[in-house]
C-alpha atoms as a PDB file:
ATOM      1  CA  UNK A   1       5.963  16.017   0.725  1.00  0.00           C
ATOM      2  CA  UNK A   2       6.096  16.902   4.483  1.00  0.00           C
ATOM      3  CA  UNK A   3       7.137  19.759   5.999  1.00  0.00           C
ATOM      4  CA  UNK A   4      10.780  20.103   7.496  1.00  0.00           C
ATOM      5  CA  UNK A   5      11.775  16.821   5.716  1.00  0.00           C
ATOM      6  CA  UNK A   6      14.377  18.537   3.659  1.00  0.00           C
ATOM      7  CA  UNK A   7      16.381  19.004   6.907  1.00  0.00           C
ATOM      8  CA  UNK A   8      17.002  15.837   6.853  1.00  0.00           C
ATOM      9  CA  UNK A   9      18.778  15.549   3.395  1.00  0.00           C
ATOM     10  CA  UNK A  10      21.722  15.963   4.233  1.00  0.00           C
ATOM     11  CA  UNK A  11      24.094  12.722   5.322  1.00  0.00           C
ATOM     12  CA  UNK A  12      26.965  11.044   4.658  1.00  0.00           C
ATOM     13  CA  UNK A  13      26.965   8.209   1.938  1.00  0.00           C
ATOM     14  CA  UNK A  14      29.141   5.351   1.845  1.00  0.00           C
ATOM     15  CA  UNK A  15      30.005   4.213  -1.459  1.00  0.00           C
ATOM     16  CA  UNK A  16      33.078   1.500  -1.843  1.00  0.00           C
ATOM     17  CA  UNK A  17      34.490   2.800   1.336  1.00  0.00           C
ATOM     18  CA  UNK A  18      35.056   6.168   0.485  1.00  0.00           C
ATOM     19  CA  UNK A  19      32.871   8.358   2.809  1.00  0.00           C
ATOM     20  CA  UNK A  20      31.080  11.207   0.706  1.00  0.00           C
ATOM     21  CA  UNK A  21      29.518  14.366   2.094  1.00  0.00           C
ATOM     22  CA  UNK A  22      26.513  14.564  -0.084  1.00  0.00           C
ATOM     23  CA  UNK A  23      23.650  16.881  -0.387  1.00  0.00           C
ATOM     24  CA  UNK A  24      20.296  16.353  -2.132  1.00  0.00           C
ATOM     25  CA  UNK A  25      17.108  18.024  -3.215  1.00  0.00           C
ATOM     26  CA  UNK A  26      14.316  16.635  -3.098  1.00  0.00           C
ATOM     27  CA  UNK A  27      12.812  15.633  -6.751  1.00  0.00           C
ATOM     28  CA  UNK A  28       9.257  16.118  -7.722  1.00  0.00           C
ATOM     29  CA  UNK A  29       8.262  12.862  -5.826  1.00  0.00           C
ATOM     30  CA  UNK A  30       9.611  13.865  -2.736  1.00  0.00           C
ATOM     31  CA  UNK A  31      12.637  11.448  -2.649  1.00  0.00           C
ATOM     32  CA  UNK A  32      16.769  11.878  -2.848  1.00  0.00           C
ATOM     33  CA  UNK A  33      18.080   9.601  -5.862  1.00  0.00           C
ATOM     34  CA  UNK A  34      21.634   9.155  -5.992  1.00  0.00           C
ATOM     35  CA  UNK A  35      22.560   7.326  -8.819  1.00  0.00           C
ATOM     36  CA  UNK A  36      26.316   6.960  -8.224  1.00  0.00           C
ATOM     37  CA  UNK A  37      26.328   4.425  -5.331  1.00  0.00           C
ATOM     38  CA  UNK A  38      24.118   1.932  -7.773  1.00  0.00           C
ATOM     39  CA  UNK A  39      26.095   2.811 -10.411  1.00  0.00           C
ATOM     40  CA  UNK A  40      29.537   1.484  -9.025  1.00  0.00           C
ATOM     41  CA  UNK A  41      27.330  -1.510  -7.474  1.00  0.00           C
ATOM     42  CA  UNK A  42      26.565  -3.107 -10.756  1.00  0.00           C
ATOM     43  CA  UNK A  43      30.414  -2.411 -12.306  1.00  0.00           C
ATOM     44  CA  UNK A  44      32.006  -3.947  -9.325  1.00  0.00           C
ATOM     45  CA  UNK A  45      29.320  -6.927 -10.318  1.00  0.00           C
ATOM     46  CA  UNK A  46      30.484  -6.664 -14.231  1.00  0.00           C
ATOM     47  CA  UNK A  47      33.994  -6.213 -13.313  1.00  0.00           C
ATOM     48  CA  UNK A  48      33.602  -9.842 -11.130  1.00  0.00           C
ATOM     49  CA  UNK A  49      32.054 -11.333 -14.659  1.00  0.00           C
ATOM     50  CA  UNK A  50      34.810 -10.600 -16.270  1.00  0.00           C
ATOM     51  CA  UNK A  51      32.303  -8.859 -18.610  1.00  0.00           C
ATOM     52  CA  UNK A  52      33.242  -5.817 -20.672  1.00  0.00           C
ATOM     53  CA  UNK A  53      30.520  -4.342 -21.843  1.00  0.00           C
ATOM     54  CA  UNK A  54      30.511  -0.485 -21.841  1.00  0.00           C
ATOM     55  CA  UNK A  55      26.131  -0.170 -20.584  1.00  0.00           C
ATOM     56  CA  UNK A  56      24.952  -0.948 -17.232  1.00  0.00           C
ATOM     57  CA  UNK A  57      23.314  -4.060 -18.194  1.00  0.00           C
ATOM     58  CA  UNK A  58      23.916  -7.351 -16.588  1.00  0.00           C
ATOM     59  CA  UNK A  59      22.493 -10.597 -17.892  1.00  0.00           C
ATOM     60  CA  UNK A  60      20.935 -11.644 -14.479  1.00  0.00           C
ATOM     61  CA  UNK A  61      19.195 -14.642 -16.149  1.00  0.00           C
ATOM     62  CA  UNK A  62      22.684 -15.974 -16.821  1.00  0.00           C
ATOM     63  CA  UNK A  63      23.787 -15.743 -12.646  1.00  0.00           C
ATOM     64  CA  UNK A  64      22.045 -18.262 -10.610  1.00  0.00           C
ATOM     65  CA  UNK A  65      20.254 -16.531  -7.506  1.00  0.00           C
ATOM     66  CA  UNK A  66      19.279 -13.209  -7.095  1.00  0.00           C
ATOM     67  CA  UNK A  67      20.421  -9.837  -5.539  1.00  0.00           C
ATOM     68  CA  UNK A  68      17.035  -9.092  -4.749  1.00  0.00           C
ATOM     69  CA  UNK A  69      14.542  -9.361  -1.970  1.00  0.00           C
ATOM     70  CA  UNK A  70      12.184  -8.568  -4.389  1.00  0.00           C
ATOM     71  CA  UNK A  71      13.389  -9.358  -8.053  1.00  0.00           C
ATOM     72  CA  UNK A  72      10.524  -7.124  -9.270  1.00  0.00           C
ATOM     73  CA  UNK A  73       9.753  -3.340  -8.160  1.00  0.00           C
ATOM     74  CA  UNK A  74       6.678  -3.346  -5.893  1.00  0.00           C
ATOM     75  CA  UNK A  75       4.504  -0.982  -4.326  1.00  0.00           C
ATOM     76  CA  UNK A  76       5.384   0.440  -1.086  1.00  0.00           C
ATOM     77  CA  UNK A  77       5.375   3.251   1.019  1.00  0.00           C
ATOM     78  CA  UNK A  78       8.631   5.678   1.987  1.00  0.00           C
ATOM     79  CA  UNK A  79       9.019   7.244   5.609  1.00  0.00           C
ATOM     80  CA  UNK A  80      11.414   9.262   7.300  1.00  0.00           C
ATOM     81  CA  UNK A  81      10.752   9.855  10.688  1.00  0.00           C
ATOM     82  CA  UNK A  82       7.484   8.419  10.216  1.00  0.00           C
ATOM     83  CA  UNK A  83       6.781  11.333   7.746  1.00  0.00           C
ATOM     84  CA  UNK A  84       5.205   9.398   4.844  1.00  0.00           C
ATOM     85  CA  UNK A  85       7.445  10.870   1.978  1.00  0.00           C
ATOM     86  CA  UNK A  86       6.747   9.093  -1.095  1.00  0.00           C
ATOM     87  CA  UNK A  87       4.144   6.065  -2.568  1.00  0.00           C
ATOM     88  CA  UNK A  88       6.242   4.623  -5.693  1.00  0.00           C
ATOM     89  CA  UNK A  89       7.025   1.202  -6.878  1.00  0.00           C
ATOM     90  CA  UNK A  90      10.650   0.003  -4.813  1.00  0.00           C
ATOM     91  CA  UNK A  91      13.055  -2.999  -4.825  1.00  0.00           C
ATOM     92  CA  UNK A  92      15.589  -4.160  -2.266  1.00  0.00           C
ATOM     93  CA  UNK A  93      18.644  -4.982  -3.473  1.00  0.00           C
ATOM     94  CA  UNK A  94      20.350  -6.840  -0.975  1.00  0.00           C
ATOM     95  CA  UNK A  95      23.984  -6.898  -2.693  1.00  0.00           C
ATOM     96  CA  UNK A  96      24.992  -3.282  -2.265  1.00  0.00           C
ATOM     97  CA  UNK A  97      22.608  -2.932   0.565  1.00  0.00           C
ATOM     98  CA  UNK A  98      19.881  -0.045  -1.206  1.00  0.00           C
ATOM     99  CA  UNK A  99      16.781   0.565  -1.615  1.00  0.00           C
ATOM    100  CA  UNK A 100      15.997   1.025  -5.918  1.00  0.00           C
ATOM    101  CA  UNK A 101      14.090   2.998  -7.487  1.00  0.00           C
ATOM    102  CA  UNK A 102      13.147   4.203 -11.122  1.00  0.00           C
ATOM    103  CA  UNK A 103      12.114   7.547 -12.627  1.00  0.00           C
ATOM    104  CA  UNK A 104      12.464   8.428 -16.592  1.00  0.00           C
ATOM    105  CA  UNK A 105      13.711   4.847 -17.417  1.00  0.00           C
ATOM    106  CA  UNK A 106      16.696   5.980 -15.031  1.00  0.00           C
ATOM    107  CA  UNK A 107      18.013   3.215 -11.964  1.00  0.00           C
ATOM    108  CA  UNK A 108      18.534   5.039  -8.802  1.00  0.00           C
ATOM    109  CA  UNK A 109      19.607   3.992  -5.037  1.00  0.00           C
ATOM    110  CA  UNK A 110      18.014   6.079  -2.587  1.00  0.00           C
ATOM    111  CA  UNK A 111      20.069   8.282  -0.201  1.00  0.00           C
ATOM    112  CA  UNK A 112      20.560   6.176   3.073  1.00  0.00           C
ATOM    113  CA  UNK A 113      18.913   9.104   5.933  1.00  0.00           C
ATOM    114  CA  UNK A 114      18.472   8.195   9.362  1.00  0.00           C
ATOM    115  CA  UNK A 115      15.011   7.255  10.362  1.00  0.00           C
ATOM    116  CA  UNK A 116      14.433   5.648   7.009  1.00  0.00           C
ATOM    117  CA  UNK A 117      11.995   2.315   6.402  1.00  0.00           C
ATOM    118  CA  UNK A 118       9.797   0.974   3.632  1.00  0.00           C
ATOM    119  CA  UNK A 119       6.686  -0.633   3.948  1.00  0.00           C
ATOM    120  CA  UNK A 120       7.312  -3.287   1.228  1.00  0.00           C
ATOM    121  CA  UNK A 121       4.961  -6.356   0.879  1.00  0.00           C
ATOM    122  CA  UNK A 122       4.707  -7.771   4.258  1.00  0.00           C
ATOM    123  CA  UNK A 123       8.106  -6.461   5.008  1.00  0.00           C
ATOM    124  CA  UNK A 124       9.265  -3.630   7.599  1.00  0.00           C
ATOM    125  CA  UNK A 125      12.448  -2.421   5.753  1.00  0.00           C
ATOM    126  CA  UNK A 126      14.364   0.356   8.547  1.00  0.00           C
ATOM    127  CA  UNK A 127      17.852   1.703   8.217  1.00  0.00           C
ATOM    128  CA  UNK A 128      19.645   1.480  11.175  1.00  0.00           C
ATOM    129  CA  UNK A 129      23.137   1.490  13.382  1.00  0.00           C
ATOM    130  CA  UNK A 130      24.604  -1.783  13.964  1.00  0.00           C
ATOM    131  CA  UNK A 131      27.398  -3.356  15.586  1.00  0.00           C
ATOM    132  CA  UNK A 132      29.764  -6.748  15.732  1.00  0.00           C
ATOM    133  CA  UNK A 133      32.435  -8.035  18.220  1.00  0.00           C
ATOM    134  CA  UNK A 134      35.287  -7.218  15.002  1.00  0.00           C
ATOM    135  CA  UNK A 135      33.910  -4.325  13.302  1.00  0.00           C
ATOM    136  CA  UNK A 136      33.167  -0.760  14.361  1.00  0.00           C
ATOM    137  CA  UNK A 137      29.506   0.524  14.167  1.00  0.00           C
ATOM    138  CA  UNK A 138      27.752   1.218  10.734  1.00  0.00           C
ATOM    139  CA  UNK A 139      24.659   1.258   8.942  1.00  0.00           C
ATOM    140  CA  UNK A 140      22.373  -1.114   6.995  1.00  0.00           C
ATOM    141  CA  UNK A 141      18.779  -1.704   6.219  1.00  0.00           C
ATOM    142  CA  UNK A 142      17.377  -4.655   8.364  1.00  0.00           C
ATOM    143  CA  UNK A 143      13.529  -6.407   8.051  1.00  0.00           C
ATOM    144  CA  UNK A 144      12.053  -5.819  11.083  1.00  0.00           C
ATOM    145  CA  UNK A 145      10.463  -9.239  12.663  1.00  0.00           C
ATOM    146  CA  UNK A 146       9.263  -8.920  16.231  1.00  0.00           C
ATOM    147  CA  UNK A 147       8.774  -5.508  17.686  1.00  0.00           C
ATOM    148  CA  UNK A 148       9.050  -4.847  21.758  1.00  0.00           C
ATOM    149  CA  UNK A 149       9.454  -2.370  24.190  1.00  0.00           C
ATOM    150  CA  UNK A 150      11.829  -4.409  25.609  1.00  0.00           C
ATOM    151  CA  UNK A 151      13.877  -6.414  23.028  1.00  0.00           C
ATOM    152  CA  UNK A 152      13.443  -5.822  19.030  1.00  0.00           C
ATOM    153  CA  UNK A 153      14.221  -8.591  16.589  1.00  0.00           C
ATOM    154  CA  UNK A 154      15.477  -7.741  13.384  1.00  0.00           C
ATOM    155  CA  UNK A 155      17.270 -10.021   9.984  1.00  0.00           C
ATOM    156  CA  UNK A 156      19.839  -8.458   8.293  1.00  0.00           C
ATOM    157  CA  UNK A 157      19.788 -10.500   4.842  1.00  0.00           C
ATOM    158  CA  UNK A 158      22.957 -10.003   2.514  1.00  0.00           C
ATOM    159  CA  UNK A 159      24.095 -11.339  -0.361  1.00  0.00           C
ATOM    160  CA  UNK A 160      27.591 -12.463  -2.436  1.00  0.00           C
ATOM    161  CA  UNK A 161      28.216 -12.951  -5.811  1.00  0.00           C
ATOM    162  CA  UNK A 162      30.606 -15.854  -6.897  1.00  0.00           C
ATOM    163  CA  UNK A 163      32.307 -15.702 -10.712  1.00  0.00           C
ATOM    164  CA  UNK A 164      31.716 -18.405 -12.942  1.00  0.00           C
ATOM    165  CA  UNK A 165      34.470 -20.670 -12.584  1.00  0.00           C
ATOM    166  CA  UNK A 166      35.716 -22.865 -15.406  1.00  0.00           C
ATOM    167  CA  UNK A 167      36.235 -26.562 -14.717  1.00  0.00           C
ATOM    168  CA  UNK A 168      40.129 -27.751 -14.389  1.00  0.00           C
ATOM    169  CA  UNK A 169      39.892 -31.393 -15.187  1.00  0.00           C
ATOM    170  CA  UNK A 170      37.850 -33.183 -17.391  1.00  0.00           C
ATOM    171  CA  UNK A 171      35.934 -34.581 -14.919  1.00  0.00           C
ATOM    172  CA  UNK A 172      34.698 -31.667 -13.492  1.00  0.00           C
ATOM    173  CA  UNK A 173      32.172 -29.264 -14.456  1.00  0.00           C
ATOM    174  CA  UNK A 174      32.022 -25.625 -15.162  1.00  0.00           C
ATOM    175  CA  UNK A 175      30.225 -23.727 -12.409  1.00  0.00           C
ATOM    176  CA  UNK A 176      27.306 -20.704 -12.872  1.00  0.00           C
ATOM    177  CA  UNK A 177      28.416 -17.165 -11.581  1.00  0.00           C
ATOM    178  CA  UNK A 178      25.790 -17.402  -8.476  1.00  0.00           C
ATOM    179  CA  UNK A 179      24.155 -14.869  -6.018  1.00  0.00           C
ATOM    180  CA  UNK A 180      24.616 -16.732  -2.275  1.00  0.00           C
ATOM    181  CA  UNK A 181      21.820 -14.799  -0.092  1.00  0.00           C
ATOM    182  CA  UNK A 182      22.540 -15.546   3.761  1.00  0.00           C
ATOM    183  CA  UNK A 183      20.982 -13.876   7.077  1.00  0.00           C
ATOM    184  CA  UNK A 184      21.418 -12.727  10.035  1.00  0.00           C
ATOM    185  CA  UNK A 185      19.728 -12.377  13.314  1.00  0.00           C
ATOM    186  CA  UNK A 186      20.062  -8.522  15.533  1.00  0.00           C
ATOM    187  CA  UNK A 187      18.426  -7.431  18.773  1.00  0.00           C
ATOM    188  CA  UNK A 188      18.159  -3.533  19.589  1.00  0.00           C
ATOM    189  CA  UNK A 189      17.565  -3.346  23.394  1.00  0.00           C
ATOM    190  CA  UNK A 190      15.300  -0.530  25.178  1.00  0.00           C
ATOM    191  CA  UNK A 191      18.294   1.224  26.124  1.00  0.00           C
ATOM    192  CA  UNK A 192      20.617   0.578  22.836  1.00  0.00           C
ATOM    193  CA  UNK A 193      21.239   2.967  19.974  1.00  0.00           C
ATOM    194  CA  UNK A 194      22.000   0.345  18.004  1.00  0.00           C
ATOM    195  CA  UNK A 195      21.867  -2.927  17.166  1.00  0.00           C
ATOM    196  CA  UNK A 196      24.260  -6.342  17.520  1.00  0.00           C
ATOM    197  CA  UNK A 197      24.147  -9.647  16.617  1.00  0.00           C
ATOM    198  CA  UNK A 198      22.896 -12.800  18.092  1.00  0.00           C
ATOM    199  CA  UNK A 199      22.927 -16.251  17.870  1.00  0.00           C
ATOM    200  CA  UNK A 200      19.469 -18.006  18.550  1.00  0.00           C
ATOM    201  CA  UNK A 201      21.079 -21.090  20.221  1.00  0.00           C
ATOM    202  CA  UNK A 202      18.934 -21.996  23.287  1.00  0.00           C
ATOM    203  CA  UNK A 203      21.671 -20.704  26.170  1.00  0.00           C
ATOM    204  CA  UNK A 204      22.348 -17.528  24.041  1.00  0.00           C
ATOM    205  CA  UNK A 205      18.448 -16.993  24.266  1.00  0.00           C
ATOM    206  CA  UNK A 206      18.278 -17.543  28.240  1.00  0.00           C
ATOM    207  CA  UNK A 207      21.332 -15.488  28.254  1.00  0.00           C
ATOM    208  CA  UNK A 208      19.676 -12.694  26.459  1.00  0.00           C
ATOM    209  CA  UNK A 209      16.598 -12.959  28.344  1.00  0.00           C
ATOM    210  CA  UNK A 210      17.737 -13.463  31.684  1.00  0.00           C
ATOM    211  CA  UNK A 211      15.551 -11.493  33.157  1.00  0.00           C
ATOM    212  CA  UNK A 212      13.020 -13.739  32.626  1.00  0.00           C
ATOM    213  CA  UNK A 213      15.261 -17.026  32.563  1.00  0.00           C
ATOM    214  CA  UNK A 214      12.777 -18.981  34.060  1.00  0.00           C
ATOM    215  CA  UNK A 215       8.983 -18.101  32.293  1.00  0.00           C
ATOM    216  CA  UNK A 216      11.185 -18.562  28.757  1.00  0.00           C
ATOM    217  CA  UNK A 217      13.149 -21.530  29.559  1.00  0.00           C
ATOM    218  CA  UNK A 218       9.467 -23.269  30.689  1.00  0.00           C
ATOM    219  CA  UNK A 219       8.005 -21.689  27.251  1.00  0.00           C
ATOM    220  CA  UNK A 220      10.909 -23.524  25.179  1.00  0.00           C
ATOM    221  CA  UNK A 221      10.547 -27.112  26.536  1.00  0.00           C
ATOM    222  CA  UNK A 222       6.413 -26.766  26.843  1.00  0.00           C
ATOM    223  CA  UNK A 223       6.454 -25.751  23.160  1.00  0.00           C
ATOM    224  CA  UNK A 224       9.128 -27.755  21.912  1.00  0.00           C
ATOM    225  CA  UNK A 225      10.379 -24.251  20.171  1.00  0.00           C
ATOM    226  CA  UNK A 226      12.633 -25.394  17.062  1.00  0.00           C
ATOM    227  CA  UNK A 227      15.081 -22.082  17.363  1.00  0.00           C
ATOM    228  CA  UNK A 228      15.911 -23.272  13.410  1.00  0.00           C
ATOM    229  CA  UNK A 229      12.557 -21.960  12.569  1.00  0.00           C
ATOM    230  CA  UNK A 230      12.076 -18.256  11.994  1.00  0.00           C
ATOM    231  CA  UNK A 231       8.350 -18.415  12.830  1.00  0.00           C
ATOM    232  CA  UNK A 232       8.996 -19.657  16.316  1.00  0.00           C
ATOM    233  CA  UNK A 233      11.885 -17.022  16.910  1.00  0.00           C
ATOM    234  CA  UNK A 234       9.197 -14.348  16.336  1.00  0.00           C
ATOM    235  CA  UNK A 235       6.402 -16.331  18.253  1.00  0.00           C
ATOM    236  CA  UNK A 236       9.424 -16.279  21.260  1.00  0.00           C
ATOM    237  CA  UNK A 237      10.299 -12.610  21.237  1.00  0.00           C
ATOM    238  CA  UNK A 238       6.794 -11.413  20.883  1.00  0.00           C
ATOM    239  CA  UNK A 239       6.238 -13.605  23.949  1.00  0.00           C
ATOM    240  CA  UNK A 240       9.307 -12.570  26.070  1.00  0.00           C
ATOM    241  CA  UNK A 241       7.844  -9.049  25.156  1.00  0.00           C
ATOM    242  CA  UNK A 242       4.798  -9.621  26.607  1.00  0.00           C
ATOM    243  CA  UNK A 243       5.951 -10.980  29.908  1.00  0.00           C
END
């Protein structure tokens, strides 16, 4: 574990909208665990199944979807303040926003500390400050796409889960409880401390990169850019960025 890291252990975790002042030790691997935020994450999921069930269990095989960016735990690498902090096996779960990890057959939600992201897979997974026109500023973990001195692009993924519902005529049909994953597209200017949505309609693009309005609009009708298609957001932002 790094030096001076522990001064950064202490924050504020938000768990069901109660704010709680909470401070952790590191464990022998060099990472905060609190278990309590996960914990109430999975009963608010049993208490939406109706289920009663005293363990933490929940028969995922039985929801359609997932809450998962990963279902499985993966290998990948911990920073704070680009201090690597710990090499363990994560997962993303995307319904009560944490990162997971395990230690002695134990299910733990990691601490959420400014200038936290995960290397996991071929994903750039960074906490940071966000904002929308109706809601005051928080925090979330967002996948980092296109990186620029300029503009950032970032996708904030989330996810809902719908109770089974039981059919009310006989010619309907009872429904699946279901995970519903759904994204989001943020910018963080140079400037910013945090970040805001966008949409990636073509005059909210121009709009957002007015500056160079003209080089971007001639890169969108020369390409034929389909701003439905992830790739080609990227491809545009990492070209805006190197204008």
């Amino acid at each position: 574990m790094k030096t001076n890291i522990s001064l950064l252990l202490i924050t504020f975790l938000l768990v069901s909208g109660v704010r709680i002042e909470a401070q952790e030790k590191p464990t022998t691997s060099g990472v905060t665990r609190q278990y309590q935020s996960t914990l109430l994450a999975f009963q608010k999921i049993k208490r939406l199944l109706k289920e009663d069930k005293k363990d933490n269990t929940i028969d995922f095989e039985n929801i359609k979807g997932s809450p998962y960016l990963n279902k499985n735990f993966i290998l990948g690498k911990l920073y704070i303040s680009d201090s690597l902090i710990d090499t363990n096996l994560f997962r993303y779960n995307l319904y009560s926003d944490e990162i997971e990890i395990t230690e002695n057959d134990q299910l733990y939600g990691l601490l959420k500390i400014n200038g936290t992201k995960l290397i996991l897979d071929n994903n750039t997974i960074v906490l940071k400050k966000y904002q929308n026109d109706s809601k005051p500023i928080s925090r979330s973990y967002f996948i980092l796409l296109a990186k620029g001195k300029s503009i950032s692009l970032f996708k904030r993924k989330k996810c809902k889960l719908t109770p089974a519902q039981k059919a009310t005529t006989p010619n309907q049909m009872d429904r699946a409880a279901k995970f519903t994953t759904y994204e989001n597209y943020y910018i963080k200017k140079e400037n910013n401390d945090f970040l805001y949505e966008i949409n990636t309609k073509k005059k909210n693009i121009l709009k957002i990169m007015q500056d160079k309005k003209d080089a971007i609009k001639n890169y969108l009708e020369k390409n034929n850019v389909d701003l439905k298609n992830e790739k080609k957001i990227i491809e545009l932002f990492s070209f805006y960025n190197s204008l």
